[in-house]
Protein backbone atom coordinates (compact mmCIF):
# COMPACT_ATOMS: atom_id res chain seq x y z
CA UNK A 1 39.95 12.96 92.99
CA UNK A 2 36.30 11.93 93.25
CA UNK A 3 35.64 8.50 95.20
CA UNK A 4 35.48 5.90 92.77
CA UNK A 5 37.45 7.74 90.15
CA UNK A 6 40.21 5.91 88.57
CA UNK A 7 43.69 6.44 86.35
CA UNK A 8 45.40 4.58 84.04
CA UNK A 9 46.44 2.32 86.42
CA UNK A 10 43.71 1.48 88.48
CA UNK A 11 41.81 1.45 85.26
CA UNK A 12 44.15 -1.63 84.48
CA UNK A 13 43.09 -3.19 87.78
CA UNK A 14 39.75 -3.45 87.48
CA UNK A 15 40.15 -5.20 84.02
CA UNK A 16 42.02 -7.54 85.48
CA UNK A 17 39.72 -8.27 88.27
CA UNK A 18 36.67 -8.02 86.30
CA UNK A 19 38.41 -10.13 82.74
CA UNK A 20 36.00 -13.05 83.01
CA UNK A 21 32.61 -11.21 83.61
CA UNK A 22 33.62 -9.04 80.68
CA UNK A 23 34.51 -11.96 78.94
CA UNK A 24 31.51 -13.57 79.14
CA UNK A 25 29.82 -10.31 78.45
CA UNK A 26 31.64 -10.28 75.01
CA UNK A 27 30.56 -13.79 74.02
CA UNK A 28 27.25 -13.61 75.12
CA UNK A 29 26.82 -10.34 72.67
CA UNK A 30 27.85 -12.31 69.54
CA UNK A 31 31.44 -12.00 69.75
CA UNK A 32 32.12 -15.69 69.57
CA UNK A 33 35.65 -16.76 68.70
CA UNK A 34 36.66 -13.01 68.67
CA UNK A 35 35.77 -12.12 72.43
CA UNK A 36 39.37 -13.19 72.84
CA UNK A 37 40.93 -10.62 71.04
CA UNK A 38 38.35 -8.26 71.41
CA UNK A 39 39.33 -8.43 75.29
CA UNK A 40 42.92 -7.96 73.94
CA UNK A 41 41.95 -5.18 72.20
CA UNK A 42 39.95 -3.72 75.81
CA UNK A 43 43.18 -4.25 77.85
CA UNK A 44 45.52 -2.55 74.98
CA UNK A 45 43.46 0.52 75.80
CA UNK A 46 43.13 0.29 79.47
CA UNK A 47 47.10 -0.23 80.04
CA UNK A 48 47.40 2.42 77.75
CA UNK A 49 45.10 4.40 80.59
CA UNK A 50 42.20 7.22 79.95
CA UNK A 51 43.15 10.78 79.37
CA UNK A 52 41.52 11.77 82.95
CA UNK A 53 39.86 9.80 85.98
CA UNK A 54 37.14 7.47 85.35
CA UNK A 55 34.55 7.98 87.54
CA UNK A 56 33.18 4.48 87.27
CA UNK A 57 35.92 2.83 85.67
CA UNK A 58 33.54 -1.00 85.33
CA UNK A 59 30.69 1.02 83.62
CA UNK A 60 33.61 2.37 81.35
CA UNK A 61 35.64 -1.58 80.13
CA UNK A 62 31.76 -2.51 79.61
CA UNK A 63 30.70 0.44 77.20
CA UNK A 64 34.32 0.41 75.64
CA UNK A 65 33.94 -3.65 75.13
CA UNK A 66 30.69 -3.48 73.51
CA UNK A 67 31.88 -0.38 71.09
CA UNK A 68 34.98 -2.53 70.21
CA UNK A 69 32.55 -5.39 69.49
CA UNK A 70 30.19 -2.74 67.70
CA UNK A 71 33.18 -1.63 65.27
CA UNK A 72 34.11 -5.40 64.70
CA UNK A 73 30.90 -6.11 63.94
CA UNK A 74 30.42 -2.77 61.32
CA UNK A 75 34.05 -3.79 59.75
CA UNK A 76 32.91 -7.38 59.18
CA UNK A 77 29.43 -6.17 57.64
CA UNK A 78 31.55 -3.73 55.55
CA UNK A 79 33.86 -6.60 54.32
CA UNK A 80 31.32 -8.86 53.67
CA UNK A 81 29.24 -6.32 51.35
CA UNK A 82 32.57 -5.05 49.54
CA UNK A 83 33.47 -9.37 48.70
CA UNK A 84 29.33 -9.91 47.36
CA UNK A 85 29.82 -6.42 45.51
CA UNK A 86 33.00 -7.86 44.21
CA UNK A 87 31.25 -11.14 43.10
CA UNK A 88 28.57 -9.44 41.79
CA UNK A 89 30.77 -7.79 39.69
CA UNK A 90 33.22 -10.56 38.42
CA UNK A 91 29.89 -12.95 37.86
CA UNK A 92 31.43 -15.00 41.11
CA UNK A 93 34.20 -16.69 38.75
CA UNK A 94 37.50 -16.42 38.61
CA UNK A 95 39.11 -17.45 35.03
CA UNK A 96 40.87 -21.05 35.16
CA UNK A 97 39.65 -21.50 39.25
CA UNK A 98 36.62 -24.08 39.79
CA UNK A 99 34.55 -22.32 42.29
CA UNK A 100 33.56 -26.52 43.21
CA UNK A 101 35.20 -28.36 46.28
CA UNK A 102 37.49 -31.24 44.42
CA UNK A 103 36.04 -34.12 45.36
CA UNK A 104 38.83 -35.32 47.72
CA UNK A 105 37.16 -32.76 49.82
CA UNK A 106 33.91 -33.69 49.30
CA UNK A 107 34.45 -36.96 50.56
CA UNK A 108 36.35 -35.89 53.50
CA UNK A 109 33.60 -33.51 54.53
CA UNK A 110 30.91 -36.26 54.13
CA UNK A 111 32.77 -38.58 56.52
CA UNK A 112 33.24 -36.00 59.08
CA UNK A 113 29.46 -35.29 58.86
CA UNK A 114 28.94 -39.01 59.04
CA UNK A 115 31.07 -38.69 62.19
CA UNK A 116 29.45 -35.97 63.66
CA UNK A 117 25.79 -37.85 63.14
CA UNK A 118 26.83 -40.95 64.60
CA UNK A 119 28.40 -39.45 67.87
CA UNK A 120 25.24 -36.94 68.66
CA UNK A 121 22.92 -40.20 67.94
CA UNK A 122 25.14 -41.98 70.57
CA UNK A 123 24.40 -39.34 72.92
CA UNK A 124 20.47 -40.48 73.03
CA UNK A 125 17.71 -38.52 71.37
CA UNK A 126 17.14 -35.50 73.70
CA UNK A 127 20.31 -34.35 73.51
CA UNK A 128 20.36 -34.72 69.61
CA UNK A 129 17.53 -32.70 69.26
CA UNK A 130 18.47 -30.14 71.86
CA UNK A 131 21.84 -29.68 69.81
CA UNK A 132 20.29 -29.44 66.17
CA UNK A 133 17.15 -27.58 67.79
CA UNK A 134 19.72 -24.79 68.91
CA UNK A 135 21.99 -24.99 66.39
CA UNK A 136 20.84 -25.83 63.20
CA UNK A 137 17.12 -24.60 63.61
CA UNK A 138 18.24 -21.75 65.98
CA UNK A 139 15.86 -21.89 68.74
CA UNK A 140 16.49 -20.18 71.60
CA UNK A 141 17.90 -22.54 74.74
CA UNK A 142 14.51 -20.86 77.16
CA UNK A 143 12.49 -21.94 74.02
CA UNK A 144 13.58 -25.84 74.05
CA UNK A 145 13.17 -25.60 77.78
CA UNK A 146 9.63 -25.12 77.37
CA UNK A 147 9.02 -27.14 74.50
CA UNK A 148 10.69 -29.97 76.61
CA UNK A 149 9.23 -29.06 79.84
CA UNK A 150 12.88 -29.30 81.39
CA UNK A 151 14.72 -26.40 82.94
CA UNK A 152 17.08 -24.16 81.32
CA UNK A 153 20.24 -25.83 83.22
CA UNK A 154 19.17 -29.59 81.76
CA UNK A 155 19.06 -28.00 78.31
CA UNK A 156 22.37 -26.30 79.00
CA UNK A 157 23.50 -29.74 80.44
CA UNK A 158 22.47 -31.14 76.67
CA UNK A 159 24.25 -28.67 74.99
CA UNK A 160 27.64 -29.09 76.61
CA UNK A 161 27.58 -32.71 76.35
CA UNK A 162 27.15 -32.46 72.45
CA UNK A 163 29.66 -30.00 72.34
CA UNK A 164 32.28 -32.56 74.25
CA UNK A 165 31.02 -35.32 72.51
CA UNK A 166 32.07 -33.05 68.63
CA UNK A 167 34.79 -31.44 70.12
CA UNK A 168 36.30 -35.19 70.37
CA UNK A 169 34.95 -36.08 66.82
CA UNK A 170 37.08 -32.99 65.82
CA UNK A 171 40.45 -34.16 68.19
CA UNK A 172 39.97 -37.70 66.34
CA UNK A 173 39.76 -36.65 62.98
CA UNK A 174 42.50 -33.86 63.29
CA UNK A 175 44.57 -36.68 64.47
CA UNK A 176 44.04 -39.25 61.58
């Protein structure tokens, strides 16, 4: 066996030692919510071990994790098109269903919008417009470094204390 050249099981081993780098590897290509099951996915094949040594068995969970992401991707694009070539068809309306939110909903979303507002304002301005600059506008995190003339950590800094600051928005409102 060349050096470096792996089975099955030693395939397995290097996914586990390596499950947070690829992790972050899956989320920082777009995966998002999925990267979790898309890593499921990655181990499913690994226990289930390659058909011969893998001669660089890292090089191998990183090309296999970004195909699985690439097919994820292509069936999502593919479901998408087939549901607006389905509502182009149909006119967008289904017969007796309102395609408008009722208005119990309505209100419901304004308040937790109203929620939302008034906890990133309580945060203080910079980190307000960090969050919407990033994601509402979608400028890149390097980009509102510069335009701030702060470093890429402080902005990063910004960004997770908006996030803890909606995620507990979110955990209050769940609860009511």
């Amino acid at each position: 066996m060349a050096r470096g050249s792996m089975t099955g099981t030693g395939l397995e081993a290097v996914f586990l030692n390596h499950r947070a780098p690829l992790l972050r590897f899956l989320r920082a290509r777009g995966a998002g919510d999925s990267a979790e099951d898309l890593l499921q996915e990655l181990w499913i094949k690994a226990a289930a071990g390659a058909s011969g040594p893998i001669a660089e068995p890292l090089a191998y969970l990183y090309r296999t994790a970004n195909n699985l992401m690439l097919d994820r991707r292509r069936s999502e694009l593919r479901s998408a098109r087939r549901d607006q070539d389905w509502t182009d068809v149909t006119g967008g309306a289904v017969t007796g269903v309102s395609d408008a939110p009722s208005g119990e909903r309505v209100l419901i979303a304004r308040e937790r919008l109203e929620a939302a507002e008034t906890a990133l304002k309580a945060l203080g301005e910079r980190t307000e417009h960090v969050f919407r600059r990033f994601r509402v506008e979608g400028v890149s995190q390097r980009e509102i470094a510069d335009e701030l003339g702060i470093s890429l950590s402080a902005v990063e800094k910004h960004l997770q204390k908006a996030y803890r600051a909606l995620i507990e928005v979110r955990r209050r409102l769940d609860a009511e």
